[in-house]
Protein backbone atom coordinates (compact mmCIF):
# COMPACT_ATOMS: atom_id res chain seq x y z
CA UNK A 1 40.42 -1.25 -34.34
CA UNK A 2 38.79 0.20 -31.14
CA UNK A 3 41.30 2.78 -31.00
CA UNK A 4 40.35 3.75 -35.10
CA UNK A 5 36.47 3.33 -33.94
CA UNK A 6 36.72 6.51 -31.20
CA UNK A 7 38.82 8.60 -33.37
CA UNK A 8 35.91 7.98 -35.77
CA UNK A 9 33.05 9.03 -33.47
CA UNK A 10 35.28 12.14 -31.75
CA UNK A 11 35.47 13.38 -35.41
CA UNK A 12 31.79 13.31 -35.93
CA UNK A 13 30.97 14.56 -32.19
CA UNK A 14 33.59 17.70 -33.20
CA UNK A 15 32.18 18.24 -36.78
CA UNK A 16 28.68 18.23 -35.54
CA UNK A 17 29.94 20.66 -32.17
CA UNK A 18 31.13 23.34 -35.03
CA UNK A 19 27.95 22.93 -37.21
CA UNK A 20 25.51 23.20 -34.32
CA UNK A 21 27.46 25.97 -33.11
CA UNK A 22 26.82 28.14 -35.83
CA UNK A 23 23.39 27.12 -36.67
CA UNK A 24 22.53 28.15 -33.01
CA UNK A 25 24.76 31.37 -33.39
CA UNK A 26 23.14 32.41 -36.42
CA UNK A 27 25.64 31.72 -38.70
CA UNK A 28 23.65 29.27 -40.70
CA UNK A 29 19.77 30.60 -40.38
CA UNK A 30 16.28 28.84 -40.56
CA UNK A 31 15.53 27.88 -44.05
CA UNK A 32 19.29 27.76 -45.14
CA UNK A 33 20.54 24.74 -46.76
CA UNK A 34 23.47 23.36 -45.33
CA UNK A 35 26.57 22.82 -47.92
CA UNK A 36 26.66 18.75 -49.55
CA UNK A 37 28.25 16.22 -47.94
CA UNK A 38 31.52 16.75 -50.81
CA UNK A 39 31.94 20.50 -49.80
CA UNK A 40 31.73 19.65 -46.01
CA UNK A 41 34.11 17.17 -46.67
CA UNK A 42 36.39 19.42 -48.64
CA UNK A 43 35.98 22.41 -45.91
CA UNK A 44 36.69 20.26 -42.70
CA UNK A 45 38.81 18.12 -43.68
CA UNK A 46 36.98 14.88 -43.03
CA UNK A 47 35.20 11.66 -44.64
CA UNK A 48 31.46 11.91 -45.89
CA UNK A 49 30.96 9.41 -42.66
CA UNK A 50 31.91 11.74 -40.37
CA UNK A 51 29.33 14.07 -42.36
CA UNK A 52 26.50 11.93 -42.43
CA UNK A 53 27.19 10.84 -38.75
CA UNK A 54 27.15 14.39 -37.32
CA UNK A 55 23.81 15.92 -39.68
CA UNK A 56 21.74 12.75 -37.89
CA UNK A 57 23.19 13.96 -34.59
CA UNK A 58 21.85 17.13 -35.35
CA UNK A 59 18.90 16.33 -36.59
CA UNK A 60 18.42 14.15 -33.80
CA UNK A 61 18.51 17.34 -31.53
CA UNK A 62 15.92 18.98 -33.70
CA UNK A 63 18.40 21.34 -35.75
CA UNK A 64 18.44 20.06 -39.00
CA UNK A 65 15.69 17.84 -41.17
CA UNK A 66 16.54 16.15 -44.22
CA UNK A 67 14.12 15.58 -46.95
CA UNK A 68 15.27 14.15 -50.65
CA UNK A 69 14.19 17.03 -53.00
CA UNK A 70 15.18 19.75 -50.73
CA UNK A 71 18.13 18.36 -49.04
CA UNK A 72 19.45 19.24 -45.32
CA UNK A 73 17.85 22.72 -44.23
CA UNK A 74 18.13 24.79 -41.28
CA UNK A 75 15.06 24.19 -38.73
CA UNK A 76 13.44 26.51 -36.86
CA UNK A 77 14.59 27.43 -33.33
CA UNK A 78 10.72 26.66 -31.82
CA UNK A 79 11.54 23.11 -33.34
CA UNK A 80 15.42 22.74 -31.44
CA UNK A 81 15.96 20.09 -28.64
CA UNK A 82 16.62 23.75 -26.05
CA UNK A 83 16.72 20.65 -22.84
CA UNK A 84 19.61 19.36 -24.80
CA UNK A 85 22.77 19.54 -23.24
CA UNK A 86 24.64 20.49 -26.85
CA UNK A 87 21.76 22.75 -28.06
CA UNK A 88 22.05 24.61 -24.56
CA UNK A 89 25.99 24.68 -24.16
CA UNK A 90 25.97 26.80 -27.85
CA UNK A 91 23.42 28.74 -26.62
CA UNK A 92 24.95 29.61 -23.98
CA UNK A 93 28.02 30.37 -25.84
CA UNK A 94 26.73 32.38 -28.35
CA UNK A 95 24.02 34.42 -25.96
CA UNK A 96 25.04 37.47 -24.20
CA UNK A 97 25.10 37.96 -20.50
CA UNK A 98 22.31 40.03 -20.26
CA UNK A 99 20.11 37.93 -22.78
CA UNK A 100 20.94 34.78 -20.61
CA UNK A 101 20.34 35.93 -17.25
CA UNK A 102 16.42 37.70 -18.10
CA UNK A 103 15.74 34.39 -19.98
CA UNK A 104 16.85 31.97 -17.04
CA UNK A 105 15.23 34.18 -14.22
CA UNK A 106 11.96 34.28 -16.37
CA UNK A 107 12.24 30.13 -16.35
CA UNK A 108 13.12 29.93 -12.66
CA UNK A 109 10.23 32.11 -11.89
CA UNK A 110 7.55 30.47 -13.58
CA UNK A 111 8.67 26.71 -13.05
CA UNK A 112 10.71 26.85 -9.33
CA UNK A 113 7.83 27.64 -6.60
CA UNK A 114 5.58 24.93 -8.27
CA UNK A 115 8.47 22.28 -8.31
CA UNK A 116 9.07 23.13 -4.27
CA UNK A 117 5.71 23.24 -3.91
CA UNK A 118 5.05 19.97 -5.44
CA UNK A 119 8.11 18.79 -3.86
CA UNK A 120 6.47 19.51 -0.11
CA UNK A 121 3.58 17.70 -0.57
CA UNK A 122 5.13 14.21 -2.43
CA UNK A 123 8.68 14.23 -0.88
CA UNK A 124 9.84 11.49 1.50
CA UNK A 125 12.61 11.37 4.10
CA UNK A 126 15.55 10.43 1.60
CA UNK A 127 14.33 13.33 -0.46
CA UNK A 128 14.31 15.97 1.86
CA UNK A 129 17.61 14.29 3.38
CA UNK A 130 19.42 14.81 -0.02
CA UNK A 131 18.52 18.38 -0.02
CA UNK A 132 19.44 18.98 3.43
CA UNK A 133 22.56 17.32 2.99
CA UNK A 134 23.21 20.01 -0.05
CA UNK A 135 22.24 22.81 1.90
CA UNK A 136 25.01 21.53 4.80
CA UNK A 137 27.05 21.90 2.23
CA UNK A 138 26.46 25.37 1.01
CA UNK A 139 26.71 26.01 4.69
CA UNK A 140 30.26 24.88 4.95
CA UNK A 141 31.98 25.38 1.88
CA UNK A 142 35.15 27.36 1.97
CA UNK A 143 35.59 28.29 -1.48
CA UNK A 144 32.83 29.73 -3.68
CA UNK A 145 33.33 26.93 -6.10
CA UNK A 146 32.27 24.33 -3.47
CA UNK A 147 29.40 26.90 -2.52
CA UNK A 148 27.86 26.98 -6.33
CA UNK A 149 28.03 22.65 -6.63
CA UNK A 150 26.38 22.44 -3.31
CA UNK A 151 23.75 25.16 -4.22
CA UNK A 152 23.05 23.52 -7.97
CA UNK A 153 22.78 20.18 -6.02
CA UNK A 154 20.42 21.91 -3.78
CA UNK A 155 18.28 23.18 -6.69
CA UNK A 156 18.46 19.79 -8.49
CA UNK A 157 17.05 17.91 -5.50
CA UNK A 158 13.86 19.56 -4.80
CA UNK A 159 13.33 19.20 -8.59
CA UNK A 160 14.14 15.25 -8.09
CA UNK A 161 11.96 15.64 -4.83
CA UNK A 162 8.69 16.25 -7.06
CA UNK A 163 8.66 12.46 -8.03
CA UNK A 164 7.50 14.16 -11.51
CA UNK A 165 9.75 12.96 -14.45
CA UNK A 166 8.57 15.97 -16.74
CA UNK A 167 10.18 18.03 -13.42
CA UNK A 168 13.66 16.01 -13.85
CA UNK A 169 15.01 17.10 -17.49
CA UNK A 170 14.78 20.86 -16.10
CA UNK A 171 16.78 19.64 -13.33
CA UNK A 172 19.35 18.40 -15.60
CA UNK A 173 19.21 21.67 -17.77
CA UNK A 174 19.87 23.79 -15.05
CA UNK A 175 22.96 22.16 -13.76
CA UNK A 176 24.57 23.62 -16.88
CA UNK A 177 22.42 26.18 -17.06
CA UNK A 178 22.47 27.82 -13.61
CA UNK A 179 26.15 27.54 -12.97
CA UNK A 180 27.01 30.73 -14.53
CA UNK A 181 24.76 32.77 -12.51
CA UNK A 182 25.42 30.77 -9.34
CA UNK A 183 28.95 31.77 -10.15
CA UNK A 184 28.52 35.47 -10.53
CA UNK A 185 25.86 35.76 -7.23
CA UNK A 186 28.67 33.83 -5.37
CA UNK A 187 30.53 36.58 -5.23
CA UNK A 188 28.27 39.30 -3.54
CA UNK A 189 28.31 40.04 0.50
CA UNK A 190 24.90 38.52 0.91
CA UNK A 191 25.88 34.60 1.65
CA UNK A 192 24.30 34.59 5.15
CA UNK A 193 20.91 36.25 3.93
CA UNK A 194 20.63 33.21 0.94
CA UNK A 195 21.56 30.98 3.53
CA UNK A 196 18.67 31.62 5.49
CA UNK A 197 16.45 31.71 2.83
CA UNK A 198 17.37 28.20 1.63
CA UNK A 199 17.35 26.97 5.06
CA UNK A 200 13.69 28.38 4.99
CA UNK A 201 12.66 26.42 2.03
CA UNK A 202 13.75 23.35 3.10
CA UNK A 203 12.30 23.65 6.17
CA UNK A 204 8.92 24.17 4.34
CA UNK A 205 9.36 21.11 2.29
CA UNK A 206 10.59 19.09 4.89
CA UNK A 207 6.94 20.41 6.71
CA UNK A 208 5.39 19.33 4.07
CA UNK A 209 3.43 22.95 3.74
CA UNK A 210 3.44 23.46 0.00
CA UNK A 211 1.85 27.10 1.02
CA UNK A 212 5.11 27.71 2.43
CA UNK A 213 7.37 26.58 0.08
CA UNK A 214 6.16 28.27 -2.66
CA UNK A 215 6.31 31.73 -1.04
CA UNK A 216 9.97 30.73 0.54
CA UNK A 217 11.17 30.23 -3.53
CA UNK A 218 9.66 32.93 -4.84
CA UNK A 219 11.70 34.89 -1.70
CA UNK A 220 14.48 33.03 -2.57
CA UNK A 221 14.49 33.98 -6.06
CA UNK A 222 13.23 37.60 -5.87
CA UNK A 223 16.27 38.09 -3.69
CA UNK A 224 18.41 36.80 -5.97
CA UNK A 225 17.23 38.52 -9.20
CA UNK A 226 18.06 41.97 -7.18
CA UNK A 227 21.49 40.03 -6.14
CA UNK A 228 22.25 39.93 -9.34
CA UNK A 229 21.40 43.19 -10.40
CA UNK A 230 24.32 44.69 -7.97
CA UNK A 231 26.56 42.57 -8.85
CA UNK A 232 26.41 43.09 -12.80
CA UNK A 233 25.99 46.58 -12.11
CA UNK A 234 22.98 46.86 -14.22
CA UNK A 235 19.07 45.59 -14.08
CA UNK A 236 19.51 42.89 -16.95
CA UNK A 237 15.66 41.81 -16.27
CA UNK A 238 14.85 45.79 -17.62
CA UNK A 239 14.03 46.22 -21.51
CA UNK A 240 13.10 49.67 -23.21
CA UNK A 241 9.45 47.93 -23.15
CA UNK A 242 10.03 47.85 -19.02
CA UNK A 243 9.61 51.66 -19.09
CA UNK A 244 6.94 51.96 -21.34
CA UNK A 245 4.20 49.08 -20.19
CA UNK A 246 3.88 46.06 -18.33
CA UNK A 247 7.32 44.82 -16.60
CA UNK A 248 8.49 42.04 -18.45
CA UNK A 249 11.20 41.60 -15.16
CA UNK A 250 10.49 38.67 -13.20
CA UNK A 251 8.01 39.93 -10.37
CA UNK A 252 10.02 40.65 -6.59
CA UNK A 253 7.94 39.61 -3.71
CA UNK A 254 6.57 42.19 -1.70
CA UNK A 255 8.64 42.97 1.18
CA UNK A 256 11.79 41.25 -0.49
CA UNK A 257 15.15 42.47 0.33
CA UNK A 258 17.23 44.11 -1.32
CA UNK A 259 20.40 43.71 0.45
C-alpha cells in the first residue's frame, strides 16, 4: 500500500516535471489551453489522477489556472512562482548561458549590497560566525567543488544574517541559482583576489559598518561580473542596446579590477 502510494505521487511529480518544462520552455505558450485530462492520459501513459494531481501542482506554482468554461490555460510568466525551486530548475534548463548569467548579475546587483548591508547592522555573533566559518572554508578547499558549496554557503549566510524573512527565499533561490556561475568563475586564476574580497566583506559585517559592506559587495561583485567575462570569452552583460544608449550591464565600481 505505501509502496503503491509513492509510485503514485512520483508519477504525478514526473508528469507535472514534463508539463512545467515545456510551459516554461515555450512549448505550451500564455493563453494556450492545455490538452483534457483523456488526451493527457492517452499521451503519457498515465491515470486521470496522476493528471489532476500534477495541473494543481502547477497551478499551485502559478503556471496554470483552471476556470470551468475555459478549462486549464497557460498563465502568464509575470504571474509564475520564479522563487520556486521547479519553476527555476526549467528555467534554468531551458535559458541560455548568456540569458542566465545578465539576468542573475542584474539580481545580485540590485538585491546583494543591501542584504550585506542590512546584514552589518542586525547581525549577531552566531551570524557572522556562520559566515566566517564558510569563508574558512572557501579558504581551504582543495577541489573547486568544495570551493563553490563553501562560497554559496557564504552568500546564503549574510542573506540569513539580515534577520529579514523576505531576504531568506532569495537565499534559497540562489543556492540553485548561483551554482552554475560559481562553477564556471571557479575555474579562473583569480582565487586569491576573491578571497580577499570576501574576507573584506565579512570583516565589514562583522564591524558592523553597513557603509562598508555595501561598497565591499558591490567590489565583490563588479569583480566578478568582469571574472566572468574572461572566462566565457565574451561580455554576456553587453546587448546591441549596450552600444547604442544607456548600459543595461550591471554597473563595475570605479577602480574595480579587472584581473
Amino acid at each position: 500500500m505505501v509502496f503503491t502510494q509513492m509510485m503514485a505521487r512520483n508519477l504525478h511529480t514526473r508528469l507535472a516535471d514534463q508539463i512545467g518544462l515545456r510551459i516554461v520552455g515555450g512549448e505550451i505558450t500564455p493563453g494556450d489551453p492545455l490538452p483534457s485530462e483523456l488526451r493527457i492520459c492517452d499521451m503519457m501513459g498515465v491515470s486521470r489522477t496522476a493528471v489532476r494531481e500534477a495541473i494543481r501542482v502547477l497551478v499551485g506554482k502559478g503556471l496554470l489556472e483552471s476556470k470551468p468554461k475555459s478549462g486549464t490555460r497557460v498563465r502568464d510568466p509575470e504571474n509564475w512562482n520564479h522563487l520556486d525551486p521547479d519553476v527555476l530548475r526549467w528555467r534554468l534548463e531551458v535559458t541560455d548561458l548568456d540569458a542566465y548569467l545578465k539576468k542573475l548579475f542584474q539580481l545580485r546587483f540590485a538585491v546583494e549590497p543591501t542584504a550585506s548591508a542590512l546584514a552589518a547592522s542586525v547581525a549577531g555573533p552566531a551570524d557572522v560566525e556562520r559566515i566566517r566559518e564558510a569563508f574558512d572554508r572557501m579558504r581551504s578547499a582543495a577541489t573547486e567543488e568544495a570551493f563553490v558549496d563553501a562560497d554559496l554557503d557564504f552568500h546564503r549566510s549574510i542573506y540569513v544574517a539580515t534577520h529579514n524573512e523576505f531576504f531568506w527565499p532569495v537565499a534559497q533561490m540562489f543556492a540553485l541559482a548561483l551554482r552554475e556561475s560559481f562553477r564556471i568563475g571557479a575555474k579562473g586564476s583569480h582565487r586569491k583576489r576573491a578571497l580577499a574580497e570576501h574576507g573584506a566583506l565579512v570583516d565589514a559585517i562583522a564591524a558592523g559598518d553597513p557603509d562598508k559592506a555595501h561598497g565591499a559587495a558591490l567590489k565583490l561583485l563588479g569583480n566578478a561580473a568582469n571574472d566572468l567575462v574572461q572566462l566565457v570569452g565574451h561580455d554576456p552583460f553587453r546587448t546591441a542596446a549596450t552600444a547604442r544608449g544607456p548600459a543595461l550591464a550591471p554597473r563595475r565600481p570605479a577602480g574595480a579590477s579587472r584581473s
